[in-house]
PDB file of N, CA and C in Angstrom:
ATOM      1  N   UNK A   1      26.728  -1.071   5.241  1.00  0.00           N
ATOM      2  CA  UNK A   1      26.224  -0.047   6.123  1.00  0.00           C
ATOM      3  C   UNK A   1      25.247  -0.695   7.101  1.00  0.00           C
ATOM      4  N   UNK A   2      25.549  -0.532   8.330  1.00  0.00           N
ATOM      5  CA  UNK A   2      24.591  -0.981   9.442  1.00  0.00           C
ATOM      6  C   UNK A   2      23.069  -0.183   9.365  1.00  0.00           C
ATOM      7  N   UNK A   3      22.467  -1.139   9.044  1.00  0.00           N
ATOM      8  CA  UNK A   3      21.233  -1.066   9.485  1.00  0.00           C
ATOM      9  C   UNK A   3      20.338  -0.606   8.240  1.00  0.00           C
ATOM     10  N   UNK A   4      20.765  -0.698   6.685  1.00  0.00           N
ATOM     11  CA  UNK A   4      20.733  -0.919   5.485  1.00  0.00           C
ATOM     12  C   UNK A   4      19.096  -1.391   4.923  1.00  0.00           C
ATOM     13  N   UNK A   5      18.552  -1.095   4.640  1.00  0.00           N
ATOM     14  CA  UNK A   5      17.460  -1.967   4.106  1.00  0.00           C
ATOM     15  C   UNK A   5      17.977  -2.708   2.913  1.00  0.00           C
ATOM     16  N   UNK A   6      19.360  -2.715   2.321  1.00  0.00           N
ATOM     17  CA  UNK A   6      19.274  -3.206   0.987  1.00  0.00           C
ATOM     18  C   UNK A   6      20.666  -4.037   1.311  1.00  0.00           C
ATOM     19  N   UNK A   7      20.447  -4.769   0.280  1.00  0.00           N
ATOM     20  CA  UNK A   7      22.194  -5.971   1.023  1.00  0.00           C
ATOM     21  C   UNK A   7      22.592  -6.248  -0.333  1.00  0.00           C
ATOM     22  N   UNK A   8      23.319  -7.112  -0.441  1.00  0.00           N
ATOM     23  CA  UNK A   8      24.354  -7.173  -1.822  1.00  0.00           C
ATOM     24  C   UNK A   8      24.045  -8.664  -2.082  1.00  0.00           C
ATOM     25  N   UNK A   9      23.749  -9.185  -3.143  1.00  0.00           N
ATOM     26  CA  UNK A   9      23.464 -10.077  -3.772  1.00  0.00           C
ATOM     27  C   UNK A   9      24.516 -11.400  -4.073  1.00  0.00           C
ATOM     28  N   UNK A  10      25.830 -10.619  -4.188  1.00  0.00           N
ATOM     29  CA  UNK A  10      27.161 -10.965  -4.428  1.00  0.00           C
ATOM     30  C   UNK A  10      27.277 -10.882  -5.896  1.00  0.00           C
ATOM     31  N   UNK A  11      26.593  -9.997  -7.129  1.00  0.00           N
ATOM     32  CA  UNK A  11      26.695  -9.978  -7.841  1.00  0.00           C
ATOM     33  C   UNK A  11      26.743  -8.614  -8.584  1.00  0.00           C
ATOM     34  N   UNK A  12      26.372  -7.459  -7.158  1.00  0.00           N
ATOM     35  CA  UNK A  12      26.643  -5.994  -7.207  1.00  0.00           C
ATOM     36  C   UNK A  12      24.706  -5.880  -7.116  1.00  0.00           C
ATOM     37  N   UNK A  13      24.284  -6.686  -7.349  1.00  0.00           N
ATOM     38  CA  UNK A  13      22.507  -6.470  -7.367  1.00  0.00           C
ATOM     39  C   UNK A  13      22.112  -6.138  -6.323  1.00  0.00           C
ATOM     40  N   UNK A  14      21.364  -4.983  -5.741  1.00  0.00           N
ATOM     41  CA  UNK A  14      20.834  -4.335  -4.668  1.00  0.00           C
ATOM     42  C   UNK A  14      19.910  -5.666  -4.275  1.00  0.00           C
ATOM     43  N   UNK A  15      19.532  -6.100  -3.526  1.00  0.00           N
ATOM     44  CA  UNK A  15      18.627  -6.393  -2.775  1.00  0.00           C
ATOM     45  C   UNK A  15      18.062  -5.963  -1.592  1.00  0.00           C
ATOM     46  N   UNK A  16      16.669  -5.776  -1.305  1.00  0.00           N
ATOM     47  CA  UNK A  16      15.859  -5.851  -0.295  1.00  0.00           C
ATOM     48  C   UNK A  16      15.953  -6.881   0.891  1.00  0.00           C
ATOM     49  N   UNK A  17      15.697  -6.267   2.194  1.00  0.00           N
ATOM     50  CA  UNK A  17      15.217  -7.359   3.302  1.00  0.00           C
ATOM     51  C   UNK A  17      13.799  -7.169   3.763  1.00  0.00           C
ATOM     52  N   UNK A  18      13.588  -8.231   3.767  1.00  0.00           N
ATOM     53  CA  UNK A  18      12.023  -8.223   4.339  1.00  0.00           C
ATOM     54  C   UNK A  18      11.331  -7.230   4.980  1.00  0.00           C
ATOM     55  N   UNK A  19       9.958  -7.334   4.910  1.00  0.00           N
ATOM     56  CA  UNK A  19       9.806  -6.300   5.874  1.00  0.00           C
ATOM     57  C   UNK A  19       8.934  -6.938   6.925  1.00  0.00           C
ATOM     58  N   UNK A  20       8.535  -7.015   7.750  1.00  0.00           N
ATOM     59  CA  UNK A  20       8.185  -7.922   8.965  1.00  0.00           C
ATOM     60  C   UNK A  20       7.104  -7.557   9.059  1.00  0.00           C
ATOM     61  N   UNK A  21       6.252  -8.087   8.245  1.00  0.00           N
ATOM     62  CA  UNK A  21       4.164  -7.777   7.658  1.00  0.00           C
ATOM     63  C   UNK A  21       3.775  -7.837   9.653  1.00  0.00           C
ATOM     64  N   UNK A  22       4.055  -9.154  10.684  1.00  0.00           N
ATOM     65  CA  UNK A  22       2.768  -9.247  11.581  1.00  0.00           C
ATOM     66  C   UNK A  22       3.414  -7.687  12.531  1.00  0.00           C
ATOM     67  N   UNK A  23       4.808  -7.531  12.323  1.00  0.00           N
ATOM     68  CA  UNK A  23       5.117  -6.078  13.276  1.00  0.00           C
ATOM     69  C   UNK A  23       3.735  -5.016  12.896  1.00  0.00           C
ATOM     70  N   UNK A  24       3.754  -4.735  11.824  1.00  0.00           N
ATOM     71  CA  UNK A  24       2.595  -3.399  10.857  1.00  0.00           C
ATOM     72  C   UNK A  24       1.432  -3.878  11.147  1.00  0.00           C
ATOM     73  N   UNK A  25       1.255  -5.127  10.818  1.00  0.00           N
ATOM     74  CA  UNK A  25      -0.247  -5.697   9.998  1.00  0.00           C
ATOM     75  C   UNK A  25      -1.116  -7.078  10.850  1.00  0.00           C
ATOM     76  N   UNK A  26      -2.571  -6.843  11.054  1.00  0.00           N
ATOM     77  CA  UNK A  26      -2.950  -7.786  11.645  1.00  0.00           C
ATOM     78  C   UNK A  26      -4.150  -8.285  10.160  1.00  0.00           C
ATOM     79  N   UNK A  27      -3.618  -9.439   9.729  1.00  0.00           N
ATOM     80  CA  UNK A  27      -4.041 -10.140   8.715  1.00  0.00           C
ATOM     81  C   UNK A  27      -5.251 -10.894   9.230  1.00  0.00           C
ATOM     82  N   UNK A  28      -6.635 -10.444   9.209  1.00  0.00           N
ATOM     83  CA  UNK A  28      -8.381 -10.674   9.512  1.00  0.00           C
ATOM     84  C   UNK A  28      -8.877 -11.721   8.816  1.00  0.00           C
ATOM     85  N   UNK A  29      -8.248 -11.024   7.479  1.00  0.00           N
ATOM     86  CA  UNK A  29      -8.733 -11.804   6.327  1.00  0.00           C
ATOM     87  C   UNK A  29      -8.469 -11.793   5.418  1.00  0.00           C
ATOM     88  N   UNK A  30      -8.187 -12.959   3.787  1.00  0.00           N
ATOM     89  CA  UNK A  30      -7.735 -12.384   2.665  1.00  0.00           C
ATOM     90  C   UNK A  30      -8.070 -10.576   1.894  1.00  0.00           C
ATOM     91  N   UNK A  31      -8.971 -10.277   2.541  1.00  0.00           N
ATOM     92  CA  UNK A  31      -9.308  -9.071   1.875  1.00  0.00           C
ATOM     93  C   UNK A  31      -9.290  -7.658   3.050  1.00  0.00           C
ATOM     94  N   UNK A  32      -9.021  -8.524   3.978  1.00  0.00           N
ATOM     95  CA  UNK A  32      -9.239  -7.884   5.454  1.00  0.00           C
ATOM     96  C   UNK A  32      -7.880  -7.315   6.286  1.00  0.00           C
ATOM     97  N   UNK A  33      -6.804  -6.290   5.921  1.00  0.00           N
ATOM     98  CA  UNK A  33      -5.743  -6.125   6.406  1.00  0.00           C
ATOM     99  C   UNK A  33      -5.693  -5.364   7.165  1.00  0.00           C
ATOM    100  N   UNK A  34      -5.361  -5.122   8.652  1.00  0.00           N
ATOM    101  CA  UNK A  34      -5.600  -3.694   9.433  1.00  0.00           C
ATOM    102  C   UNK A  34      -4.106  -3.364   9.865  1.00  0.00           C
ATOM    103  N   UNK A  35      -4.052  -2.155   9.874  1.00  0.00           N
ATOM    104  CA  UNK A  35      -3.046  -1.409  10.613  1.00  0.00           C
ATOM    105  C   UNK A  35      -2.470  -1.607  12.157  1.00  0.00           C
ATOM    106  N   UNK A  36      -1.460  -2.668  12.633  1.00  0.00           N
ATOM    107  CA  UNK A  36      -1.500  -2.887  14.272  1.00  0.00           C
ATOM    108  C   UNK A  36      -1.509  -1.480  14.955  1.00  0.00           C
ATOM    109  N   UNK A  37      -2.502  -1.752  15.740  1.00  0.00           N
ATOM    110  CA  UNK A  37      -2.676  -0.638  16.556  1.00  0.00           C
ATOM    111  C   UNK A  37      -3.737   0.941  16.298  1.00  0.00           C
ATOM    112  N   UNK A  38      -3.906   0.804  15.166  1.00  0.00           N
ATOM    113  CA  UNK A  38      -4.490   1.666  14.558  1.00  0.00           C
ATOM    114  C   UNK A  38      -6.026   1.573  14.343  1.00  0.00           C
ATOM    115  N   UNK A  39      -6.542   0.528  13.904  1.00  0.00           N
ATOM    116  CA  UNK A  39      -7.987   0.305  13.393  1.00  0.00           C
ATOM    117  C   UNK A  39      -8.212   0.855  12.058  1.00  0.00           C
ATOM    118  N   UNK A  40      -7.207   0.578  11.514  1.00  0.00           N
ATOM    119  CA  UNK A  40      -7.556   1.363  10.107  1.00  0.00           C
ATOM    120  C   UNK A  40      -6.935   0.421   8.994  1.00  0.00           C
ATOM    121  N   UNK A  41      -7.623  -0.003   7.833  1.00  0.00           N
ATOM    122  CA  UNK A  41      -7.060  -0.656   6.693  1.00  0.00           C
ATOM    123  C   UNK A  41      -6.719  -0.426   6.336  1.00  0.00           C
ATOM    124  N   UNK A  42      -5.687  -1.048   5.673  1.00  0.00           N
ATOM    125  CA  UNK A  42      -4.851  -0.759   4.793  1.00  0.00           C
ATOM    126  C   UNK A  42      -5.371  -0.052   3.154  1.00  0.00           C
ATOM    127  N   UNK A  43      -6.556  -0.090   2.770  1.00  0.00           N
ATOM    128  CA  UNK A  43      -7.270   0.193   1.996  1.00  0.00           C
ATOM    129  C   UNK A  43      -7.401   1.524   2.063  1.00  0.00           C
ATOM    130  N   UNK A  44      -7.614   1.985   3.055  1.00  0.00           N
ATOM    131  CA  UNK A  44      -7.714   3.334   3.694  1.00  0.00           C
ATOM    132  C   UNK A  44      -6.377   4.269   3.338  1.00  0.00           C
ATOM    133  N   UNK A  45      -5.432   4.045   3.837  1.00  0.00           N
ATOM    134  CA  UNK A  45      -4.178   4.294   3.290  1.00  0.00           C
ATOM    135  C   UNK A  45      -3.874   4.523   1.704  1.00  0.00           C
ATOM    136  N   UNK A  46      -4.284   3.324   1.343  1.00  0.00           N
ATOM    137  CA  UNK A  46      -4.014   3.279  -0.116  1.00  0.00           C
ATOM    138  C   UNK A  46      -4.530   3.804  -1.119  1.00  0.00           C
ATOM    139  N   UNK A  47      -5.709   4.079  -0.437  1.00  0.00           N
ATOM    140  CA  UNK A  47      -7.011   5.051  -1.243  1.00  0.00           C
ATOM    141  C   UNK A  47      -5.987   6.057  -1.669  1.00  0.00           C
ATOM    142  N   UNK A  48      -5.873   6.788  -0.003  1.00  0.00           N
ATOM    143  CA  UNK A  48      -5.234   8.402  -0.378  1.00  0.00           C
ATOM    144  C   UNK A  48      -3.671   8.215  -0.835  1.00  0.00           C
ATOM    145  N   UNK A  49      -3.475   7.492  -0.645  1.00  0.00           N
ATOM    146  CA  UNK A  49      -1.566   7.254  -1.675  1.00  0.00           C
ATOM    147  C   UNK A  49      -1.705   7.289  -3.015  1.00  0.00           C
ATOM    148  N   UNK A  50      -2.858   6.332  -3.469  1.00  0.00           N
ATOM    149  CA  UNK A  50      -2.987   6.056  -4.704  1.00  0.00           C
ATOM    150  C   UNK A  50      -3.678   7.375  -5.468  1.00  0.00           C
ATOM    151  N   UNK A  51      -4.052   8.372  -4.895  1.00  0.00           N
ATOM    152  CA  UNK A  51      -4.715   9.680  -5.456  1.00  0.00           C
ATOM    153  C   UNK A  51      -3.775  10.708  -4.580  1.00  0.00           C
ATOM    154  N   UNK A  52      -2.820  10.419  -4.764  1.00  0.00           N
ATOM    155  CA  UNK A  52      -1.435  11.342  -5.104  1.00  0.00           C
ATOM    156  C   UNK A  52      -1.034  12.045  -3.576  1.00  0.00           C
ATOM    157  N   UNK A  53      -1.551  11.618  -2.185  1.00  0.00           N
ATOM    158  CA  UNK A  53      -1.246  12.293  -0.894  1.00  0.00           C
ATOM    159  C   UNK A  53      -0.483  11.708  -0.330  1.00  0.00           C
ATOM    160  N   UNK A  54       0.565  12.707   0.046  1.00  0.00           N
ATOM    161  CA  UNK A  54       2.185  12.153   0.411  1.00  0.00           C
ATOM    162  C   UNK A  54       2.281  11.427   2.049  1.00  0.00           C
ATOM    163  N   UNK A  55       2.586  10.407   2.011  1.00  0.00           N
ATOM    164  CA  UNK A  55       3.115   9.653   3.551  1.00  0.00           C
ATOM    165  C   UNK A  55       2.666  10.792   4.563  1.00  0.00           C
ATOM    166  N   UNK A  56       3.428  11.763   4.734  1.00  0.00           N
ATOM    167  CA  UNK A  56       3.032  12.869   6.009  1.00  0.00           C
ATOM    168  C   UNK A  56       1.652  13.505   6.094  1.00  0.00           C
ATOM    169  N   UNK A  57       0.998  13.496   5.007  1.00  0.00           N
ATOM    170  CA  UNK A  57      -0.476  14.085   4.578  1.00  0.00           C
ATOM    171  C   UNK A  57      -1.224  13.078   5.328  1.00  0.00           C
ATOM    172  N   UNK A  58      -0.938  11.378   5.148  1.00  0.00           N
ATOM    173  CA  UNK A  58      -1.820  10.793   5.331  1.00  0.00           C
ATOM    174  C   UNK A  58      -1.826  10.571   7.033  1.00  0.00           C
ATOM    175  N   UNK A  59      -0.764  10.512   7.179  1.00  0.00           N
ATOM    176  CA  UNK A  59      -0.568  10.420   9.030  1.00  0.00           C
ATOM    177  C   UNK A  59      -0.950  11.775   9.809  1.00  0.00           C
ATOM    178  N   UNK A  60      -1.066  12.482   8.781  1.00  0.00           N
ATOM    179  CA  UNK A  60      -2.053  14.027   9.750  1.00  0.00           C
ATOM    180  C   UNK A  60      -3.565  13.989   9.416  1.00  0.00           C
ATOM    181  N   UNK A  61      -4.032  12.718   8.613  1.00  0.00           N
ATOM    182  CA  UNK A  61      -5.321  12.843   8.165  1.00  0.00           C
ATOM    183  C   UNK A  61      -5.889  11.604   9.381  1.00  0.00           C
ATOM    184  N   UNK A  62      -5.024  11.075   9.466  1.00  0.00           N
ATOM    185  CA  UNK A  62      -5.316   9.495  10.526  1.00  0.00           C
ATOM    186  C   UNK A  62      -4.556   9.661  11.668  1.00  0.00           C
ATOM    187  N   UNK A  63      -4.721  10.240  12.568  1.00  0.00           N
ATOM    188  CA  UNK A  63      -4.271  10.720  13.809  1.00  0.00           C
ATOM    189  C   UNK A  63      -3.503   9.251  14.970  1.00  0.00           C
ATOM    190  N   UNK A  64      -4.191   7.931  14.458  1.00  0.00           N
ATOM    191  CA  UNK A  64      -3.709   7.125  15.343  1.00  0.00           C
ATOM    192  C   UNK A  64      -2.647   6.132  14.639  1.00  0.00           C
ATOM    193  N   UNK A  65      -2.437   7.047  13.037  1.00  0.00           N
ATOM    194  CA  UNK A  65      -1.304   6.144  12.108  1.00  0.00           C
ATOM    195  C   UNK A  65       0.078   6.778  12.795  1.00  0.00           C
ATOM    196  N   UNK A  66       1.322   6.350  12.909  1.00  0.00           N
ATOM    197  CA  UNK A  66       2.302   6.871  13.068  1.00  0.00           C
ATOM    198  C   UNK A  66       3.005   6.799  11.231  1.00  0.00           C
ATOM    199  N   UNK A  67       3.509   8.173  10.813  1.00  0.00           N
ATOM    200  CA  UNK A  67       4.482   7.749  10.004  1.00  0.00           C
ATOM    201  C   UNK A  67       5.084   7.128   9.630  1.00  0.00           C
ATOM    202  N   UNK A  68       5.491   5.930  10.443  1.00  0.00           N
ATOM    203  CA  UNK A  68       6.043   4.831   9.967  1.00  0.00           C
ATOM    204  C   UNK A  68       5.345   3.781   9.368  1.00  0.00           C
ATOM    205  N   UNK A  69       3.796   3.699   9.929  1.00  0.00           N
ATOM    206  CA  UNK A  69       2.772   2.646   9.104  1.00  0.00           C
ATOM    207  C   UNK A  69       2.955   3.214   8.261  1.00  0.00           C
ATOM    208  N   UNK A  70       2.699   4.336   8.238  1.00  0.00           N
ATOM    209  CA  UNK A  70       1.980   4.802   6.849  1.00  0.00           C
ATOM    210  C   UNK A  70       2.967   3.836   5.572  1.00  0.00           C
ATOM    211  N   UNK A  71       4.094   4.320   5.935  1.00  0.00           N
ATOM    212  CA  UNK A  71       5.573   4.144   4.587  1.00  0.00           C
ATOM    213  C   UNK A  71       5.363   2.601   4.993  1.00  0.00           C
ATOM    214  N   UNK A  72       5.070   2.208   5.886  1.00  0.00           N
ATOM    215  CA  UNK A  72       5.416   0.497   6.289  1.00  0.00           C
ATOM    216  C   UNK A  72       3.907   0.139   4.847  1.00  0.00           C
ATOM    217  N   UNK A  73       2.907   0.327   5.348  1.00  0.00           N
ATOM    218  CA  UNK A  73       1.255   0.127   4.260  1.00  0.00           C
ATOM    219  C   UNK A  73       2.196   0.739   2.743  1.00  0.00           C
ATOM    220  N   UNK A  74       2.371   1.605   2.685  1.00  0.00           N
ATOM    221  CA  UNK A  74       3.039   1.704   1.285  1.00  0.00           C
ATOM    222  C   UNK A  74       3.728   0.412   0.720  1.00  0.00           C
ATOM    223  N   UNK A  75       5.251   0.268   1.579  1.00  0.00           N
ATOM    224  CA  UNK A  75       6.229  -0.040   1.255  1.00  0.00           C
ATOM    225  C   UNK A  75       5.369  -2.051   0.766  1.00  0.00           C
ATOM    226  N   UNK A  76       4.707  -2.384   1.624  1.00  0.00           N
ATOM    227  CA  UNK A  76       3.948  -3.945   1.664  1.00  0.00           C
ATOM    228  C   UNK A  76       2.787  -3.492   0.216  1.00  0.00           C
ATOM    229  N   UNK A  77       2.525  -2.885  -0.379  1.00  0.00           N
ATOM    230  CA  UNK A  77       1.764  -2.713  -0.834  1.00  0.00           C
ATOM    231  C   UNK A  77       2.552  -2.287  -2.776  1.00  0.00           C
ATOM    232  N   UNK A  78       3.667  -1.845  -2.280  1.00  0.00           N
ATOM    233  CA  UNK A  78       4.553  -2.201  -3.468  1.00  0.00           C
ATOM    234  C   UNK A  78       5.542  -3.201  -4.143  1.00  0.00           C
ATOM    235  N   UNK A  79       5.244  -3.761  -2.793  1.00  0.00           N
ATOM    236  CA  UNK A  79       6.235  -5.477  -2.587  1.00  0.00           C
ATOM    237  C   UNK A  79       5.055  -6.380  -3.506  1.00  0.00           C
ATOM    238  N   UNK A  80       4.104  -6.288  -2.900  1.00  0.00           N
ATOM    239  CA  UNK A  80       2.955  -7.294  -3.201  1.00  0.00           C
ATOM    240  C   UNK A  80       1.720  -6.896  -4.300  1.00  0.00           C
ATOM    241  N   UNK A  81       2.558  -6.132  -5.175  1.00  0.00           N
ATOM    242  CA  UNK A  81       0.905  -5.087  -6.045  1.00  0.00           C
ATOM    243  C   UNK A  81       0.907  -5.697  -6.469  1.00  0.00           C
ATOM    244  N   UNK A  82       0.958  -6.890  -7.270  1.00  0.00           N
ATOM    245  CA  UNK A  82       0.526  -7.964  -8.651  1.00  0.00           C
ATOM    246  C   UNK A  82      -0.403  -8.741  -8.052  1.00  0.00           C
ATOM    247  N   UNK A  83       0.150  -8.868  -6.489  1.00  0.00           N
ATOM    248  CA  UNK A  83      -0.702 -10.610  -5.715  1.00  0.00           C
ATOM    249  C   UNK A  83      -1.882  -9.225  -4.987  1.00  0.00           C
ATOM    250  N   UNK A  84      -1.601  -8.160  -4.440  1.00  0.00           N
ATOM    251  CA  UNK A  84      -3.006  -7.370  -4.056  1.00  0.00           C
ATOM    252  C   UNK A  84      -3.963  -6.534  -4.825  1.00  0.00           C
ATOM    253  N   UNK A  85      -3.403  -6.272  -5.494  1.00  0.00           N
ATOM    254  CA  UNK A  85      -4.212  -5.130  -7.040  1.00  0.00           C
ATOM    255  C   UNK A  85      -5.872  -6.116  -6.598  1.00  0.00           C
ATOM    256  N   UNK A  86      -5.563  -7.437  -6.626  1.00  0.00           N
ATOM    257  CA  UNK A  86      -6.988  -7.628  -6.943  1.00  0.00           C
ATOM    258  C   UNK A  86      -7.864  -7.716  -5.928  1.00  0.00           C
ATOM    259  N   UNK A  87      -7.206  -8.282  -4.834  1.00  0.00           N
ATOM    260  CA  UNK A  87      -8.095  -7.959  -3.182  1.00  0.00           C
ATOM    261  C   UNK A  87      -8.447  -6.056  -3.059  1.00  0.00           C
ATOM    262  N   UNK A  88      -7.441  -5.396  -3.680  1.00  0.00           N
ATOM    263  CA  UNK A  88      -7.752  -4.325  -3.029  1.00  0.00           C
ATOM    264  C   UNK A  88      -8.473  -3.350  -3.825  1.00  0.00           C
ATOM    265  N   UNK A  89      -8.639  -4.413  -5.321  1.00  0.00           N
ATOM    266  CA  UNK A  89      -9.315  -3.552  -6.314  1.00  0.00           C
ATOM    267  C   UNK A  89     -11.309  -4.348  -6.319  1.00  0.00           C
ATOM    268  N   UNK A  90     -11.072  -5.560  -5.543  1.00  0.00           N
ATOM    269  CA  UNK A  90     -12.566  -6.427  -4.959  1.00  0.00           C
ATOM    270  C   UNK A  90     -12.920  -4.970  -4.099  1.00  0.00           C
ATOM    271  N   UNK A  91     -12.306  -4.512  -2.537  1.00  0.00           N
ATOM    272  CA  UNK A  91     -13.004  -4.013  -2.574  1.00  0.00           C
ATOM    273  C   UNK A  91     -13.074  -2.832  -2.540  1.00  0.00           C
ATOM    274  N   UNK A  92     -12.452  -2.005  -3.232  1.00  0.00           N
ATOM    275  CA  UNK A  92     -13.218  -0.655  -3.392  1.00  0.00           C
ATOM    276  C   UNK A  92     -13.843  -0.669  -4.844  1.00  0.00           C
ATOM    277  N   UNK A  93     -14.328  -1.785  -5.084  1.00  0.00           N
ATOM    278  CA  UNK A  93     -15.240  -2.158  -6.595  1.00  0.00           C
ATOM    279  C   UNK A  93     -16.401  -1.270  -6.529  1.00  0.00           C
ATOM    280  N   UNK A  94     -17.182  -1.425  -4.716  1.00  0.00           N
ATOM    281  CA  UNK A  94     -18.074  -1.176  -4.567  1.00  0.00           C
ATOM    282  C   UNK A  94     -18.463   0.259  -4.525  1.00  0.00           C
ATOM    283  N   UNK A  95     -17.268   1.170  -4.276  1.00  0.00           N
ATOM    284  CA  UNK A  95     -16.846   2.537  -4.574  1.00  0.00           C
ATOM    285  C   UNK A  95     -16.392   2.725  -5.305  1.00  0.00           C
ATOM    286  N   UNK A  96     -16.492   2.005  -6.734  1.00  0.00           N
ATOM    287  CA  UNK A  96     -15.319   2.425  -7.753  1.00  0.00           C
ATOM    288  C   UNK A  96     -14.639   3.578  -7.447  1.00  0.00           C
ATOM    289  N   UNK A  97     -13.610   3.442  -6.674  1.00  0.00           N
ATOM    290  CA  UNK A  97     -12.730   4.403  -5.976  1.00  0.00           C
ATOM    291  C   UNK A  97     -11.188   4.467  -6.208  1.00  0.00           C
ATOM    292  N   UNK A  98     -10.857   2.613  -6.783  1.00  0.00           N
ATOM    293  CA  UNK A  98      -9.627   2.396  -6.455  1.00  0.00           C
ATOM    294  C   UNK A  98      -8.438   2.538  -7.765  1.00  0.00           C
ATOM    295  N   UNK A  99      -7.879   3.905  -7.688  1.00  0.00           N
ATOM    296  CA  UNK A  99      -7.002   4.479  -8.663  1.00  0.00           C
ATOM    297  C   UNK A  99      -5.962   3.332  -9.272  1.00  0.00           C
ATOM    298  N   UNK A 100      -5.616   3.202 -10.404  1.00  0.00           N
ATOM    299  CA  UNK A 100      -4.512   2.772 -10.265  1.00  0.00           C
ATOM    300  C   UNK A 100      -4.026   3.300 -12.171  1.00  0.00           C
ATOM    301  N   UNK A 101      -4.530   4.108 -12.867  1.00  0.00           N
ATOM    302  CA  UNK A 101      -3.649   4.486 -14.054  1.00  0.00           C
ATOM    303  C   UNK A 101      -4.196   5.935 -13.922  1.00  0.00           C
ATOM    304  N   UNK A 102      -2.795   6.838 -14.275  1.00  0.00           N
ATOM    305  CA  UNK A 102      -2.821   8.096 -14.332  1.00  0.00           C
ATOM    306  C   UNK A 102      -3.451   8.750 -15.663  1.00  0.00           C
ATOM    307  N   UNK A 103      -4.244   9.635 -15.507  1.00  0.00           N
ATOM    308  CA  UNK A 103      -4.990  10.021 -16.667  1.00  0.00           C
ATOM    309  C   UNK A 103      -4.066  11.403 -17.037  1.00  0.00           C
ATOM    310  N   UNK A 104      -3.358  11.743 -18.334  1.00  0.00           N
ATOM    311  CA  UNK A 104      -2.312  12.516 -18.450  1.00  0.00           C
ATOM    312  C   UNK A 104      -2.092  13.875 -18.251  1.00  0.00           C
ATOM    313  N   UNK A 105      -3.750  14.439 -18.588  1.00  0.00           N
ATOM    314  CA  UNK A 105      -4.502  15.478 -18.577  1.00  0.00           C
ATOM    315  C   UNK A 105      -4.398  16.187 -17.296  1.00  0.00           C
ATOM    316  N   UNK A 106      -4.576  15.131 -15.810  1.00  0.00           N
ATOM    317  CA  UNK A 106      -5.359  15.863 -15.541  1.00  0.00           C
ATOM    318  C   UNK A 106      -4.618  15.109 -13.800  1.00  0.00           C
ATOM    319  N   UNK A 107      -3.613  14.420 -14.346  1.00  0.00           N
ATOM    320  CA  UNK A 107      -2.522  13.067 -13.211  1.00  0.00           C
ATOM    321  C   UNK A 107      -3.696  12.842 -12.010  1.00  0.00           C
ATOM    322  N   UNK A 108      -5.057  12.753 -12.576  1.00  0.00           N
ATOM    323  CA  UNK A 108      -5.839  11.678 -11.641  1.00  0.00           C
ATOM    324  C   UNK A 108      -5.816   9.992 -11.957  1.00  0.00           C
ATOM    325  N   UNK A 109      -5.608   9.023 -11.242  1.00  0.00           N
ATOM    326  CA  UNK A 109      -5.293   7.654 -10.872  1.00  0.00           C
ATOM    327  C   UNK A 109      -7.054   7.093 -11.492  1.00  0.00           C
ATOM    328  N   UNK A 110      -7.259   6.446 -12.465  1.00  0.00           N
ATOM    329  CA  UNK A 110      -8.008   5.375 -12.523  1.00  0.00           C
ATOM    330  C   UNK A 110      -7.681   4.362 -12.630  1.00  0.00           C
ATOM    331  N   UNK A 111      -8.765   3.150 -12.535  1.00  0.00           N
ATOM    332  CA  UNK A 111      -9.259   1.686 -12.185  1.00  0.00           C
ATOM    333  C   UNK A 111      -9.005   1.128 -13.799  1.00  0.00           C
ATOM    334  N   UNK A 112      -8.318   0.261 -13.764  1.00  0.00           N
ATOM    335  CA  UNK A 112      -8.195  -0.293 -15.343  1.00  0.00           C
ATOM    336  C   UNK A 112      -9.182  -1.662 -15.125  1.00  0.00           C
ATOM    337  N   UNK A 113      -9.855  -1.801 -16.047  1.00  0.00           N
ATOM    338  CA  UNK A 113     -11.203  -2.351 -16.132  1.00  0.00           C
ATOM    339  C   UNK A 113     -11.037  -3.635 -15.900  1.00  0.00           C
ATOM    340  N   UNK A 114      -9.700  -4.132 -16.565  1.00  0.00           N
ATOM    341  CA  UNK A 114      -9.607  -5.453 -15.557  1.00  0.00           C
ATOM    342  C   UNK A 114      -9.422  -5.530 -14.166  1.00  0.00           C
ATOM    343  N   UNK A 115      -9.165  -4.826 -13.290  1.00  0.00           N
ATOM    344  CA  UNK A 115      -9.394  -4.824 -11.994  1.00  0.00           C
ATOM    345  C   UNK A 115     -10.496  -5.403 -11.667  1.00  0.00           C
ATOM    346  N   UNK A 116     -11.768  -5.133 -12.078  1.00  0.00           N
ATOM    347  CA  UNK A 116     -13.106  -5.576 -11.583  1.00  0.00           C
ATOM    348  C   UNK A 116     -13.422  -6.532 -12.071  1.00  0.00           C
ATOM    349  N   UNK A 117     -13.067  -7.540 -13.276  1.00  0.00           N
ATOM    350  CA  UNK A 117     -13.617  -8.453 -14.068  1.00  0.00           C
ATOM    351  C   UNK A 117     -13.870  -9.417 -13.145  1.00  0.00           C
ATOM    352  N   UNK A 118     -14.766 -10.228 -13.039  1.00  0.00           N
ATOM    353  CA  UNK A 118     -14.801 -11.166 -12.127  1.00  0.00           C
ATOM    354  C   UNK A 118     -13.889 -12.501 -12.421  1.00  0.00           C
TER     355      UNK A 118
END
């Protein structure tokens, strides 16, 4: 299918194609990721994804995100959660803010304590 995000492995295995990080993302600094065009981090985004607000919620909350960052900051952010969990759990340390296990009770997102260990 033209224009596919997923391609064939030759073994029937779905695969992914890249997603083209400098199109989305202007990389500042290891901890420092901004939105092209936007002025907004990626942190920012992830806050409200990670505490349960859907792609369209967040692009009506950030007026200069287009819908497509938004899913683009998602989509880089599920590619790379093992290698970012910890840049992005450095810094909202300082807000212990940054969700990442669902509490069952109550499906609010907390910080699993190794996140912060130094």
């Amino acid at each position: 299918m033209k224009g596919a995000a997923y391609g064939d492995d030759g073994q029937g295995v779905r695969t992914m194609t890249p997603l083209n990080r400098n199109e989305y993302f202007e990389f500042l600094d290891a901890d420092d990721i901004r939105i092209t065009g936007a002025r907004v981090g990626i942190e920012t985004v992830l806050e409200d994804y990670l505490n349960a607000m859907s792609p369209e919620e967040i692009a009506l909350r950030y007026p200069t995100l287009a819908l497509e960052q938004v899913y683009a900051t998602i989509t880089f952010y599920l590619r790379n959660r093992r290698e970012r969990d910890w840049a992005v759990g450095s810094t909202w340390n300082d807000g212990d803010t940054m969700p990442s296990r669902r509490d069952n009770n109550s499906g609010i997102l907390h910080p699993p304590s190794s996140v912060f260990k130094p």
